[in-house]
PDB file of N, CA and C in Angstrom:
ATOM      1  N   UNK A   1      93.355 103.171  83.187  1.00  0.00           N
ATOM      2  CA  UNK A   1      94.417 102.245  83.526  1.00  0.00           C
ATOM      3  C   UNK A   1      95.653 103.022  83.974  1.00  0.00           C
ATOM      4  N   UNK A   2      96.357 102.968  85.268  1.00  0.00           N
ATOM      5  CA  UNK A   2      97.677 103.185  85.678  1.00  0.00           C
ATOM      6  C   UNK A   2      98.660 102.182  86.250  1.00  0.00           C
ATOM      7  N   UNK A   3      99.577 102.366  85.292  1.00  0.00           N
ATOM      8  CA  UNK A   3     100.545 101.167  85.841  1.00  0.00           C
ATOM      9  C   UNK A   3     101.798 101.956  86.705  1.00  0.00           C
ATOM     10  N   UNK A   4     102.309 101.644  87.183  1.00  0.00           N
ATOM     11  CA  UNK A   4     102.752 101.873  88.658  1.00  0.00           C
ATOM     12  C   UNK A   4     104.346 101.261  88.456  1.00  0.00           C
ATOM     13  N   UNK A   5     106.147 101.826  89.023  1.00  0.00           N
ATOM     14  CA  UNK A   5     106.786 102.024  89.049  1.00  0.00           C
ATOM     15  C   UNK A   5     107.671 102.180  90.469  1.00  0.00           C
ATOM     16  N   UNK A   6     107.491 101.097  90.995  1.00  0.00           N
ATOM     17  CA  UNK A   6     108.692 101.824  92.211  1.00  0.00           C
ATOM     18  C   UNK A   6     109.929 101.650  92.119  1.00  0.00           C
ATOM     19  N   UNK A   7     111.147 102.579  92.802  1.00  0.00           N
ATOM     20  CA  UNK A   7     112.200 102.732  92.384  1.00  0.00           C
ATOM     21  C   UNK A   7     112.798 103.356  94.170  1.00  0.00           C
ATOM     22  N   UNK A   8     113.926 102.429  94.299  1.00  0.00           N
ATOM     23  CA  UNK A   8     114.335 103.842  95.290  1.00  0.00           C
ATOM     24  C   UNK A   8     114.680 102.766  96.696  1.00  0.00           C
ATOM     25  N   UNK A   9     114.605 101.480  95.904  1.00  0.00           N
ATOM     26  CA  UNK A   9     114.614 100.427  97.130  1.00  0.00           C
ATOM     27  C   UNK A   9     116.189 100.115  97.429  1.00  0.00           C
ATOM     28  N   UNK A  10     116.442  99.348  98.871  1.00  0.00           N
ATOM     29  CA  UNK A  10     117.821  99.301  99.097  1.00  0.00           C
ATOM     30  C   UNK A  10     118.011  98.650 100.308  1.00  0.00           C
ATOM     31  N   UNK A  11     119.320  98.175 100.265  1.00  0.00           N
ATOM     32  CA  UNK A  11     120.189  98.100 101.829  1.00  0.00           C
ATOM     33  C   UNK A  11     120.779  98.875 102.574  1.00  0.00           C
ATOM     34  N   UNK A  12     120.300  99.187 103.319  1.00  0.00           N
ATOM     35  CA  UNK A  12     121.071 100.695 104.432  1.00  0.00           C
ATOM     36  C   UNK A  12     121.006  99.883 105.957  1.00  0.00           C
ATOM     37  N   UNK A  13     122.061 100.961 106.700  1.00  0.00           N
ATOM     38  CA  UNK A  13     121.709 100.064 108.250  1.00  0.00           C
ATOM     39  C   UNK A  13     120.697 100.888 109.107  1.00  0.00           C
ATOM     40  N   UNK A  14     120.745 100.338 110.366  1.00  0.00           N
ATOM     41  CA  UNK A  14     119.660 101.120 111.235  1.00  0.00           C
ATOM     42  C   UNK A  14     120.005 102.386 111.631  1.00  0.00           C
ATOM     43  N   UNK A  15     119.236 103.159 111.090  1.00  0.00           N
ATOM     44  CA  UNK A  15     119.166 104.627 111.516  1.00  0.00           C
ATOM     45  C   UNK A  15     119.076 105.365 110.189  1.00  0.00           C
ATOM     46  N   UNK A  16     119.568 104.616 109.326  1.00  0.00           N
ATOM     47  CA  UNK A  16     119.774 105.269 107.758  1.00  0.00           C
ATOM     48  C   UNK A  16     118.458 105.931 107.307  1.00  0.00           C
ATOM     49  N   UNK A  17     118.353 106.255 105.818  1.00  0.00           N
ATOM     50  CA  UNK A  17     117.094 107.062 104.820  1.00  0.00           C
ATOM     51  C   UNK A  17     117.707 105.919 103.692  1.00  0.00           C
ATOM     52  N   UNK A  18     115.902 105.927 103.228  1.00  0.00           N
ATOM     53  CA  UNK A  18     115.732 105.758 101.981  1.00  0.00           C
ATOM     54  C   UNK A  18     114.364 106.552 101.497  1.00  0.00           C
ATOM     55  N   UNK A  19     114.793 106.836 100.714  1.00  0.00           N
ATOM     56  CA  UNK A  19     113.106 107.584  99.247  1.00  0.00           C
ATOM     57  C   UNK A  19     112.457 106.803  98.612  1.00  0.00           C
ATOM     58  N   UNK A  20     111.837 106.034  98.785  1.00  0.00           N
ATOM     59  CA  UNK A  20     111.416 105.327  97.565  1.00  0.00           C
ATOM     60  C   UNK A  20     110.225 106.456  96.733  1.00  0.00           C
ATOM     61  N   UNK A  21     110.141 106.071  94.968  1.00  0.00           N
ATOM     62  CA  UNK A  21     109.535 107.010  94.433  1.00  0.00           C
ATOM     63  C   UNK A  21     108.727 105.548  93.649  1.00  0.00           C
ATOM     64  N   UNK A  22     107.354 106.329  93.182  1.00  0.00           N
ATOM     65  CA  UNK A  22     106.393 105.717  92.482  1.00  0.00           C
ATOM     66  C   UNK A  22     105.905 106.694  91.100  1.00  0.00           C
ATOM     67  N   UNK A  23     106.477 106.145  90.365  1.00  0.00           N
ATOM     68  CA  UNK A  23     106.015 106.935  88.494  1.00  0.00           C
ATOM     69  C   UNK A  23     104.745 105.967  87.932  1.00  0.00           C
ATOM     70  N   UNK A  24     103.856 106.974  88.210  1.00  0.00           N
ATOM     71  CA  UNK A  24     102.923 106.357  87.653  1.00  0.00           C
ATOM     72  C   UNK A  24     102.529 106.908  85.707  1.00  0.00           C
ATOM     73  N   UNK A  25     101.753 106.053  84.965  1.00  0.00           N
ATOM     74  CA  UNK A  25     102.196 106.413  83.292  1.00  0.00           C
ATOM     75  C   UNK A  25     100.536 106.820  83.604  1.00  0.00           C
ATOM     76  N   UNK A  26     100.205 107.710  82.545  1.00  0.00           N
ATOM     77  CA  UNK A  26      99.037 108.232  82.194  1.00  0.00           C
ATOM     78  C   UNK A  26      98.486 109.458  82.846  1.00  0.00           C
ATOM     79  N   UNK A  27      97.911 109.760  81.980  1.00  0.00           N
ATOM     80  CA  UNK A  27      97.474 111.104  82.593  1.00  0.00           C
ATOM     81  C   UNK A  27      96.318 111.951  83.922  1.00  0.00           C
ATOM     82  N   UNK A  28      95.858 110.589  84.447  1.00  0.00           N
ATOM     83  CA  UNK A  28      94.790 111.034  85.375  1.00  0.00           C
ATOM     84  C   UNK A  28      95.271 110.598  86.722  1.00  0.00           C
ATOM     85  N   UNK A  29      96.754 110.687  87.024  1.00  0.00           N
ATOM     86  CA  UNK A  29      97.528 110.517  88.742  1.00  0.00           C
ATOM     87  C   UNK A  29      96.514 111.420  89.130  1.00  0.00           C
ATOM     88  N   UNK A  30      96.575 112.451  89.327  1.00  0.00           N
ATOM     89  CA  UNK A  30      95.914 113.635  90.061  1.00  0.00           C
ATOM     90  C   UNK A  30      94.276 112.867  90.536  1.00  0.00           C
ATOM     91  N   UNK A  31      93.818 112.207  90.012  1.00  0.00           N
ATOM     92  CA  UNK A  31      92.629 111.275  90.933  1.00  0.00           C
ATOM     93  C   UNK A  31      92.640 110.666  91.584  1.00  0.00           C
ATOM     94  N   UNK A  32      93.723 110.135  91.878  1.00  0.00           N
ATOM     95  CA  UNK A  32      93.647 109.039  92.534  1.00  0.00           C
ATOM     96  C   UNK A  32      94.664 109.646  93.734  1.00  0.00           C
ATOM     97  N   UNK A  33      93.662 108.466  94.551  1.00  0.00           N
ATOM     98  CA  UNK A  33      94.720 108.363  96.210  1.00  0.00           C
ATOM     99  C   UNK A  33      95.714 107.499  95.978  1.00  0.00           C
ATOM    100  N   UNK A  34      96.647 107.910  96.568  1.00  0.00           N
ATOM    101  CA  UNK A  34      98.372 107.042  96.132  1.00  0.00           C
ATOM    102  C   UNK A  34      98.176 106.408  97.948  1.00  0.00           C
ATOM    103  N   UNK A  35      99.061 105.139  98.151  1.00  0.00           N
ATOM    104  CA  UNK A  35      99.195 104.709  98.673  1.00  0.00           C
ATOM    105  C   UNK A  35     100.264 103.750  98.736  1.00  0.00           C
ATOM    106  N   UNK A  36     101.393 103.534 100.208  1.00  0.00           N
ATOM    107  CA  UNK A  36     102.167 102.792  99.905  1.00  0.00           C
ATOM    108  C   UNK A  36     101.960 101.936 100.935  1.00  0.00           C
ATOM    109  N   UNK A  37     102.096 100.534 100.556  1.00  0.00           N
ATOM    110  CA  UNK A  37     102.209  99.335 101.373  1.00  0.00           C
ATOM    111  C   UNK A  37     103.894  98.681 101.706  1.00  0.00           C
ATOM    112  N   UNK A  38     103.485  97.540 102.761  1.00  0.00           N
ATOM    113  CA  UNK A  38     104.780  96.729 102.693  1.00  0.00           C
ATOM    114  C   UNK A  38     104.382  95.103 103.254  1.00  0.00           C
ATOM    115  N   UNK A  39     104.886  94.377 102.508  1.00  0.00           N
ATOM    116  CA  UNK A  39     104.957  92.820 103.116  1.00  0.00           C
ATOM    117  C   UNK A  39     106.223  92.355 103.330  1.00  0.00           C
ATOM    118  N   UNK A  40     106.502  91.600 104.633  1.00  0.00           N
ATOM    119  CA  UNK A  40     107.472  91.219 105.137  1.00  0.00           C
ATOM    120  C   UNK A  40     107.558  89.680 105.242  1.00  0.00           C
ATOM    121  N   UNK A  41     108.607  88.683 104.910  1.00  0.00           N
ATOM    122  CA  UNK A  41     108.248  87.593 104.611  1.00  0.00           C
ATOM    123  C   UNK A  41     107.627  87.122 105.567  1.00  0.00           C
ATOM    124  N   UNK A  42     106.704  86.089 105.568  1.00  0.00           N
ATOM    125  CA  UNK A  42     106.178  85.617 106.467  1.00  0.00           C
ATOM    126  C   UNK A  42     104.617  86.229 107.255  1.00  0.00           C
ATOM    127  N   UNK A  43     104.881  87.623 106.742  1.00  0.00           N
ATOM    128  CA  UNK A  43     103.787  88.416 107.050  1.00  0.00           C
ATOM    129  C   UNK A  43     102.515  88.707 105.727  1.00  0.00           C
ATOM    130  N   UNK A  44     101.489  89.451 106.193  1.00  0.00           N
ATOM    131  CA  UNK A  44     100.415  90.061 105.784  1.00  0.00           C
ATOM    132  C   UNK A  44     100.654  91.229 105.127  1.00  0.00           C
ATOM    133  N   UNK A  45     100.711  91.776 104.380  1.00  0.00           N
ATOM    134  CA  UNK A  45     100.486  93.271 103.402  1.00  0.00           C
ATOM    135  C   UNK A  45     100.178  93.974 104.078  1.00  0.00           C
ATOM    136  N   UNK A  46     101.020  94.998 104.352  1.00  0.00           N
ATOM    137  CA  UNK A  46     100.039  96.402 105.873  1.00  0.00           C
ATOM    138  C   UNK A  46     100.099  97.610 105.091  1.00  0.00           C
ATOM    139  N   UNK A  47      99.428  98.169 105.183  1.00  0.00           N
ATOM    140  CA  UNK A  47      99.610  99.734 105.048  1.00  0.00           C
ATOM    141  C   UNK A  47     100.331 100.677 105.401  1.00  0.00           C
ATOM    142  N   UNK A  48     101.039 100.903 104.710  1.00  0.00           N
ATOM    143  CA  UNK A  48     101.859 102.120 105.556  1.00  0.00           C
ATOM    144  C   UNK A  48     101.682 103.525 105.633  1.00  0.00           C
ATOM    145  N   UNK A  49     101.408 103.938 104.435  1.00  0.00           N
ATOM    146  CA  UNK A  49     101.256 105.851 104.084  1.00  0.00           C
ATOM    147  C   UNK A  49      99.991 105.644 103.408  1.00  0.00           C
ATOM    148  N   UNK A  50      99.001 106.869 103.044  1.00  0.00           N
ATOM    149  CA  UNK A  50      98.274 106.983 102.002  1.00  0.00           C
ATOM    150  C   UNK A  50      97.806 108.879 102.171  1.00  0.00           C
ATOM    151  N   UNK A  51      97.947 109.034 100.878  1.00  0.00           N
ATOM    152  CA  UNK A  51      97.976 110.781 100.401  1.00  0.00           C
ATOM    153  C   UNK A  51      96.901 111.004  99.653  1.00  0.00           C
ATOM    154  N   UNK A  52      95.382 111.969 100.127  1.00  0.00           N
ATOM    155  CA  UNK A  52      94.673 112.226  99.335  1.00  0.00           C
ATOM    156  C   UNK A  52      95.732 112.364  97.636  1.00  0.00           C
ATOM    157  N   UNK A  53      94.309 112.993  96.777  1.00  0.00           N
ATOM    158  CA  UNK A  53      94.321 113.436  95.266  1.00  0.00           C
ATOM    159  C   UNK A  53      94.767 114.854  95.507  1.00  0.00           C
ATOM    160  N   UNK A  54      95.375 115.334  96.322  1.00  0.00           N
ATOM    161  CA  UNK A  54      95.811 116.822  96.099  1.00  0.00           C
ATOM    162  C   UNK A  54      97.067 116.793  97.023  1.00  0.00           C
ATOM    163  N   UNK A  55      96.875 115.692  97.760  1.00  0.00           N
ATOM    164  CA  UNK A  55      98.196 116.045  98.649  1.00  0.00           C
ATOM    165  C   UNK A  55      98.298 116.499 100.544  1.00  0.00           C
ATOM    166  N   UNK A  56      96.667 116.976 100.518  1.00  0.00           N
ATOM    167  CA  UNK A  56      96.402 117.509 101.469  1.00  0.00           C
ATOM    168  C   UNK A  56      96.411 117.087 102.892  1.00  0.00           C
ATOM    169  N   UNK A  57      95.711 115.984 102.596  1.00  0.00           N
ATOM    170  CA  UNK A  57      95.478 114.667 103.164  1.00  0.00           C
ATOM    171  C   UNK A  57      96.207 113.065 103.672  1.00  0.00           C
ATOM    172  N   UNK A  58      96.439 113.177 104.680  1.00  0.00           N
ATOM    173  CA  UNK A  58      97.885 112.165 104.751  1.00  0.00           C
ATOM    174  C   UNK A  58      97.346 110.907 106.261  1.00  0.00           C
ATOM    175  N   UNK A  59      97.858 109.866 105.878  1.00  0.00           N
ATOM    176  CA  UNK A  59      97.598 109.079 106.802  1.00  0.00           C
ATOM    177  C   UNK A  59      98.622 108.193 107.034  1.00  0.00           C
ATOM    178  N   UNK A  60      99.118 107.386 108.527  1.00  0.00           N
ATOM    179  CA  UNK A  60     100.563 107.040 108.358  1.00  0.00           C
ATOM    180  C   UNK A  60     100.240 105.738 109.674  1.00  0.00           C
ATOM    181  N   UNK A  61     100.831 104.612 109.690  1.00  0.00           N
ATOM    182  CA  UNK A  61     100.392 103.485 110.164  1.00  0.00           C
ATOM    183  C   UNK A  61     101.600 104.249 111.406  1.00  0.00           C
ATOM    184  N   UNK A  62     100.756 103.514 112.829  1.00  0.00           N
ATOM    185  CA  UNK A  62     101.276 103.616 113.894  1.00  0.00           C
ATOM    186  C   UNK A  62     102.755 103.533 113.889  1.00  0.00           C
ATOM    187  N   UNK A  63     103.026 102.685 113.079  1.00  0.00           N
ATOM    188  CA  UNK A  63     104.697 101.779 113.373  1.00  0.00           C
ATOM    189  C   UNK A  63     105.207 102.727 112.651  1.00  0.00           C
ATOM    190  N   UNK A  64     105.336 103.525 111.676  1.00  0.00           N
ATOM    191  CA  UNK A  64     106.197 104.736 111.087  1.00  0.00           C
ATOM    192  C   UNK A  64     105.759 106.209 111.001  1.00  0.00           C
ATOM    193  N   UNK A  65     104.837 106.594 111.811  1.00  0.00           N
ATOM    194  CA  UNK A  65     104.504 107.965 112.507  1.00  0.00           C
ATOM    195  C   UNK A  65     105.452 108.082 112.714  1.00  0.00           C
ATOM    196  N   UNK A  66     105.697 109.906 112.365  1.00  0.00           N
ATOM    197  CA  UNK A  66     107.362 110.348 112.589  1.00  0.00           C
ATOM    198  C   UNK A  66     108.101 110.270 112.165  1.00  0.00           C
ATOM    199  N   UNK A  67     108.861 109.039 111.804  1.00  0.00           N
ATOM    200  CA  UNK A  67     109.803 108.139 110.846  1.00  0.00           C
ATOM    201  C   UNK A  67     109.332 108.721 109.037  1.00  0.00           C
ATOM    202  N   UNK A  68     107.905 108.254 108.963  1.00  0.00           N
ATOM    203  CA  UNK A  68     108.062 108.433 107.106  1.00  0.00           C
ATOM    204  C   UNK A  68     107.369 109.316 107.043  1.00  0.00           C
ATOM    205  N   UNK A  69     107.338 110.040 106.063  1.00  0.00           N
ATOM    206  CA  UNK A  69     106.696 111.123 104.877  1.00  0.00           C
ATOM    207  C   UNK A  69     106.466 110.758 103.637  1.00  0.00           C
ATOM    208  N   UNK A  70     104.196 110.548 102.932  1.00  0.00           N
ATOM    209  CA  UNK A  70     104.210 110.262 101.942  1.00  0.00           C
ATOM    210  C   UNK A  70     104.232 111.846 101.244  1.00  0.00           C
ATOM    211  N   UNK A  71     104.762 111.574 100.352  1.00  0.00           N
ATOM    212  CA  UNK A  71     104.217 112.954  99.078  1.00  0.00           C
ATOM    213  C   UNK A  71     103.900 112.520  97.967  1.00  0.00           C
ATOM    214  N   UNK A  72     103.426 114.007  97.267  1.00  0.00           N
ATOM    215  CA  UNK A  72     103.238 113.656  95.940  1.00  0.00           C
ATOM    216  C   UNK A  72     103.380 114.577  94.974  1.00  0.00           C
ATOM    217  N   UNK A  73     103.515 114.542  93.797  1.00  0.00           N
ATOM    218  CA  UNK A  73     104.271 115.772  92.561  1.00  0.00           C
ATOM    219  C   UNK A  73     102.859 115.092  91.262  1.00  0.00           C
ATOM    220  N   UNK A  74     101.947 115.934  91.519  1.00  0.00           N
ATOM    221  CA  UNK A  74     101.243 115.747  90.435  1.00  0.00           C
ATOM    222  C   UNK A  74     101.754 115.867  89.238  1.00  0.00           C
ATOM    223  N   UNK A  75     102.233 116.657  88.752  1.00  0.00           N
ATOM    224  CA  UNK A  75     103.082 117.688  87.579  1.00  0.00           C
ATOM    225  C   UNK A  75     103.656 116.151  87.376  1.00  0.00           C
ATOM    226  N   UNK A  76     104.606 115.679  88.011  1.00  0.00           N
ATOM    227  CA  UNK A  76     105.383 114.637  87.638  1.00  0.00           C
ATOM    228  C   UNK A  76     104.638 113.165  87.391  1.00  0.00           C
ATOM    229  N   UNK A  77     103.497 113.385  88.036  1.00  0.00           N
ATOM    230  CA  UNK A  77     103.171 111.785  88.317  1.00  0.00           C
ATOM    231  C   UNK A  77     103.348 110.754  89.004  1.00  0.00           C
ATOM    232  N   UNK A  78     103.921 111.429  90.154  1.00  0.00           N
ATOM    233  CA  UNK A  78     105.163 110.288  91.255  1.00  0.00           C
ATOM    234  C   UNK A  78     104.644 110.699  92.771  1.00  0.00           C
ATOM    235  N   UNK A  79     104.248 110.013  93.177  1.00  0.00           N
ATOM    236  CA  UNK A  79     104.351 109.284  94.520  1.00  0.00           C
ATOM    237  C   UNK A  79     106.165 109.280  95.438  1.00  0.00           C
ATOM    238  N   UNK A  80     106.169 109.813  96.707  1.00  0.00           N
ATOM    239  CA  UNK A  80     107.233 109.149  97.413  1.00  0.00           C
ATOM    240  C   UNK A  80     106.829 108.725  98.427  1.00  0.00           C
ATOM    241  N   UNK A  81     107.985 107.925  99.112  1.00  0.00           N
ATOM    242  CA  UNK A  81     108.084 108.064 100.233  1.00  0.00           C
ATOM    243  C   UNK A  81     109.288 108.158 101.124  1.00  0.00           C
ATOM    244  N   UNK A  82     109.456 108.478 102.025  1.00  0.00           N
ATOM    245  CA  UNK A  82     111.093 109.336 102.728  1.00  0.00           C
ATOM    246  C   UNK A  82     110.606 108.144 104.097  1.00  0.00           C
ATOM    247  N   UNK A  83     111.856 107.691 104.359  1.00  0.00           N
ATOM    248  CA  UNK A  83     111.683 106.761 105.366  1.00  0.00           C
ATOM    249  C   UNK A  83     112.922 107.162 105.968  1.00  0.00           C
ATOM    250  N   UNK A  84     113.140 107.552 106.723  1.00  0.00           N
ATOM    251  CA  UNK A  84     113.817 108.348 107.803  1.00  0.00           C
ATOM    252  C   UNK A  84     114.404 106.874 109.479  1.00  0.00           C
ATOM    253  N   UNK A  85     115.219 106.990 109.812  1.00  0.00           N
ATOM    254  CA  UNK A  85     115.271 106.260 111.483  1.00  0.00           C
ATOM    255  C   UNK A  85     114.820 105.518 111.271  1.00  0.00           C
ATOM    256  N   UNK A  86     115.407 104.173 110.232  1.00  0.00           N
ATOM    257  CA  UNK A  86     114.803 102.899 110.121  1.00  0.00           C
ATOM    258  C   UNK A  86     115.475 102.001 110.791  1.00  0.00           C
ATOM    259  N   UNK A  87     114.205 101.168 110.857  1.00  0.00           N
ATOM    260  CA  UNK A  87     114.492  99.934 111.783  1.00  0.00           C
ATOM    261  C   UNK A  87     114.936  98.520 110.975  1.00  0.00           C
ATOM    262  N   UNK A  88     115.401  98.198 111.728  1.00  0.00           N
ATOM    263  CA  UNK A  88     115.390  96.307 111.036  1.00  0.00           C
ATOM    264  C   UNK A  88     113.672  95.933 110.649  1.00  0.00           C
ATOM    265  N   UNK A  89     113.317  96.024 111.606  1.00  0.00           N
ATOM    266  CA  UNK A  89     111.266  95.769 111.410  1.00  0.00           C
ATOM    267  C   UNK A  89     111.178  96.468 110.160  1.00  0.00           C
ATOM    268  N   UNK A  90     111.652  97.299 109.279  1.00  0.00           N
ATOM    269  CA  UNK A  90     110.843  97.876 108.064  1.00  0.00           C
ATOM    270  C   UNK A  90     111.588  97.151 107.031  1.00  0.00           C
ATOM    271  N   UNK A  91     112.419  96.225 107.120  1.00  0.00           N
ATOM    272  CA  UNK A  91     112.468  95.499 106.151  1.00  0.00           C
ATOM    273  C   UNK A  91     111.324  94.889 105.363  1.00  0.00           C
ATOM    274  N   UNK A  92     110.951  95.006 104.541  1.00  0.00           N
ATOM    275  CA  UNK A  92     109.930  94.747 103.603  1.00  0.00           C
ATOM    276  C   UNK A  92     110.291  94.887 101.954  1.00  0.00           C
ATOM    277  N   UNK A  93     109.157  94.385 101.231  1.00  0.00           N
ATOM    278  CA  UNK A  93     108.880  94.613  99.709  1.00  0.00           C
ATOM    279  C   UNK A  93     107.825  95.740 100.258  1.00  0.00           C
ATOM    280  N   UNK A  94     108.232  96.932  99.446  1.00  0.00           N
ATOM    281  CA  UNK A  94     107.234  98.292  99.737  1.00  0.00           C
ATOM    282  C   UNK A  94     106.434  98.101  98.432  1.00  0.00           C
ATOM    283  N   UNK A  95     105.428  98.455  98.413  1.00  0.00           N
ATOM    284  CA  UNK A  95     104.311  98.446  97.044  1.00  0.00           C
ATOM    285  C   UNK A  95     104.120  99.855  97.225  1.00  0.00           C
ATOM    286  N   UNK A  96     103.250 100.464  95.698  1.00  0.00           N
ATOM    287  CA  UNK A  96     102.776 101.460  95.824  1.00  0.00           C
ATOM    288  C   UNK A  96     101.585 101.309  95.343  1.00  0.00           C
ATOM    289  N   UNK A  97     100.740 101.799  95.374  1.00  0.00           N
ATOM    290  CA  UNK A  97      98.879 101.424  95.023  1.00  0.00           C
ATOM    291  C   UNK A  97      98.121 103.305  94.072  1.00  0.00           C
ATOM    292  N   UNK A  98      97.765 102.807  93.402  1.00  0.00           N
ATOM    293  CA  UNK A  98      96.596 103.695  93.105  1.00  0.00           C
ATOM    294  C   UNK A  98      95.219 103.493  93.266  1.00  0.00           C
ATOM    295  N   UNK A  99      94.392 104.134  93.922  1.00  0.00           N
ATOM    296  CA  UNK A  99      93.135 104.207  94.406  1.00  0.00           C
ATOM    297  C   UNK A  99      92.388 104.893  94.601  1.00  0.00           C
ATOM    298  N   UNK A 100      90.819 104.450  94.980  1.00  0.00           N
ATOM    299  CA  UNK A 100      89.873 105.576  94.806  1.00  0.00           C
ATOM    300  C   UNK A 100      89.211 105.309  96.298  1.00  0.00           C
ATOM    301  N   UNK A 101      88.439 106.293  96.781  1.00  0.00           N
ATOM    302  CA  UNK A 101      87.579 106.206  97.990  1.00  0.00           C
ATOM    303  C   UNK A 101      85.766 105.533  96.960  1.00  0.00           C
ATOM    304  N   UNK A 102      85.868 104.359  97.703  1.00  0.00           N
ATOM    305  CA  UNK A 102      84.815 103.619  97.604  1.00  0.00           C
ATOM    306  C   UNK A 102      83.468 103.213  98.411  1.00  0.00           C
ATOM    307  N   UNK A 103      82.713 102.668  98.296  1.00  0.00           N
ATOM    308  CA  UNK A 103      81.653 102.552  99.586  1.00  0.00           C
ATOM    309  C   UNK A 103      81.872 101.924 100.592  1.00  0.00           C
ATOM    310  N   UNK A 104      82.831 101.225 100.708  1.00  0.00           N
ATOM    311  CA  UNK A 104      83.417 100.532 101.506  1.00  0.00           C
ATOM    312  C   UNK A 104      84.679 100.699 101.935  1.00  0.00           C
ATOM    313  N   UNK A 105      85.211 102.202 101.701  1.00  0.00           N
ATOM    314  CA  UNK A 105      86.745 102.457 101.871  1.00  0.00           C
ATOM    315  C   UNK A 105      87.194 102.733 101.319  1.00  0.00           C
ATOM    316  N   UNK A 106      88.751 102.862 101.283  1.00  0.00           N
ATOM    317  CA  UNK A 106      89.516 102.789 100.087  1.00  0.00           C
ATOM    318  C   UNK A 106      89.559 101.737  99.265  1.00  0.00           C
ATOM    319  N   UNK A 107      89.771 101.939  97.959  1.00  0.00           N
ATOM    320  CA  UNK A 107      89.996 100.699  96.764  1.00  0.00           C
ATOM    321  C   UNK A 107      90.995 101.243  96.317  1.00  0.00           C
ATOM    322  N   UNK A 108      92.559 100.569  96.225  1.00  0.00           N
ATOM    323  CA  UNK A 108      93.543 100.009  95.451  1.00  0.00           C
ATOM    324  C   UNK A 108      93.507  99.252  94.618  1.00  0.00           C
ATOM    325  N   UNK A 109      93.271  99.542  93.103  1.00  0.00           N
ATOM    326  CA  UNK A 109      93.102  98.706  92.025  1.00  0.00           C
ATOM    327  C   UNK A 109      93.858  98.290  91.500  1.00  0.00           C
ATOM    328  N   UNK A 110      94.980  99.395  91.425  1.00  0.00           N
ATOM    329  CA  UNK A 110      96.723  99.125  90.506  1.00  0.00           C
ATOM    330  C   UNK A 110      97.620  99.397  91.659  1.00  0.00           C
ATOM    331  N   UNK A 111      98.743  98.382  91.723  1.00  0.00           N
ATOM    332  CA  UNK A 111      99.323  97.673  92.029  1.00  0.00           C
ATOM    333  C   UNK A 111     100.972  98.134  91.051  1.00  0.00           C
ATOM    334  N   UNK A 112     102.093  98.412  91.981  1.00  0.00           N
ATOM    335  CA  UNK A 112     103.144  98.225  91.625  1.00  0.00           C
ATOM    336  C   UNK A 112     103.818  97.094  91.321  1.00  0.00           C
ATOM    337  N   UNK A 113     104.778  96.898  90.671  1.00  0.00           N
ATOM    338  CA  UNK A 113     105.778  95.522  91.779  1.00  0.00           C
ATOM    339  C   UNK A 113     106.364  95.111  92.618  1.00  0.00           C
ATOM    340  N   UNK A 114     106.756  96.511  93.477  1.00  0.00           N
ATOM    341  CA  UNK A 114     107.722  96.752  94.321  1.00  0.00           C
ATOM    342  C   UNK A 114     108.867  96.706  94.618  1.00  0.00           C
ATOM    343  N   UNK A 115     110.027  97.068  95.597  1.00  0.00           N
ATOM    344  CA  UNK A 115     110.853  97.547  95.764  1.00  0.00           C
ATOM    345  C   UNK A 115     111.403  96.672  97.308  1.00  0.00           C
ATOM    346  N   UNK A 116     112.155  96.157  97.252  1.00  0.00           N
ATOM    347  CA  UNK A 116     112.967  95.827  98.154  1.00  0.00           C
ATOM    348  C   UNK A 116     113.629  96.514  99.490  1.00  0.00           C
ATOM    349  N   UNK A 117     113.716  96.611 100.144  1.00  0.00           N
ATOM    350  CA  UNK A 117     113.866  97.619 101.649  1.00  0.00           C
ATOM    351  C   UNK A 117     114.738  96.582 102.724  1.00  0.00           C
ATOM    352  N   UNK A 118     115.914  96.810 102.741  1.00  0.00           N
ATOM    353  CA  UNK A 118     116.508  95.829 103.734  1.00  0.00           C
ATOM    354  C   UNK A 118     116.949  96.569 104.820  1.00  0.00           C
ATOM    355  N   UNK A 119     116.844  96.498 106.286  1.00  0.00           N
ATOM    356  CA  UNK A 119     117.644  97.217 106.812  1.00  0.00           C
ATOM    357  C   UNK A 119     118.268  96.695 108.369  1.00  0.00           C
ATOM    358  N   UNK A 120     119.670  96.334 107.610  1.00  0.00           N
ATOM    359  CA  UNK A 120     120.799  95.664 108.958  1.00  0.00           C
ATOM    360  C   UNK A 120     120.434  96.582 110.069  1.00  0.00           C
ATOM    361  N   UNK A 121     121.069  95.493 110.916  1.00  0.00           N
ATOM    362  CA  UNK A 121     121.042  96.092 112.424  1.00  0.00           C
ATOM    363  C   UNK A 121     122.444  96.060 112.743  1.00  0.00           C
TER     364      UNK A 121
END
C-alpha cells in the first residue's frame, strides 16, 4: 500500500514555474513507476510525465515536452515535477500515481488527491 501526497500547487501567470512534489509513505517507492497526471474542468484525465523505478526512464505528453521535468529522490520518497513556460492550457488538478508495468501497460493503482495549478494569462 502507498498513499500519495501532492504539494507544490498554485497561481502564477503565463510564463511562470511551479514544482509540484509527491511524498509518497512506505517503504517500497523505489518499485514503482511514478507518474503525474492532470484534469481540467470539463476535460478527461491525461497524462502528463511518467519516470521509470530508477529514474532512468522518462516519458512526457506532447503538450509539455520541453516545458516539464519529471524526477525522482528515492532516498526521500518523492516524486516532482518542474513545470517551467506555463500556459493558461495547464491549468489543471495535477495527480500523482504510483504504478507498475502490467500486461496491458502501465497500472496506476494509488492515486493522490491532487494539487491545484492555475495559470492567468
Amino acid at each position: 500500500q502507498v498513499q500519495l501526497v501532492e504539494s507544490g500547487g498554485g497561481l502564477v501567470q503565463a510564463g511562470g514555474s511551479l514544482r509540484l512534489s509527491c511524498a509518497a509513505s512506505g517503504r517500497t517507492f523505489s518499485s514503482y513507476v511514478m507518474g503525474w497526471f492532470r484534469q481540467a474542468p470539463g476535460k478527461e484525465r491525461e497524462s502528463v510525465a511518467r519516470i521509470g523505478r530508477s529514474g532512468g526512464s522518462t516519458y512526457y505528453a506532447d503538450s509539455v515536452k520541453g516545458r516539464f521535468t519529471i524526477s525522482r529522490d528515492n532516498a526521500k520518497s518523492t516524486a516532482y515535477l518542474q513545470m517551467n513556460s506555463l500556459k493558461p492550457e495547464d491549468t489543471a488538478v495535477y495527480y500523482c500515481a504510483a504504478g507498475r508495468i502490467g500486461t496491458g501497460g502501465y497500472e496506476f493503482n494509488y492515486w493522490g488527491r491532487g494539487t491545484q495549478v492555475t495559470i492567468s494569462s
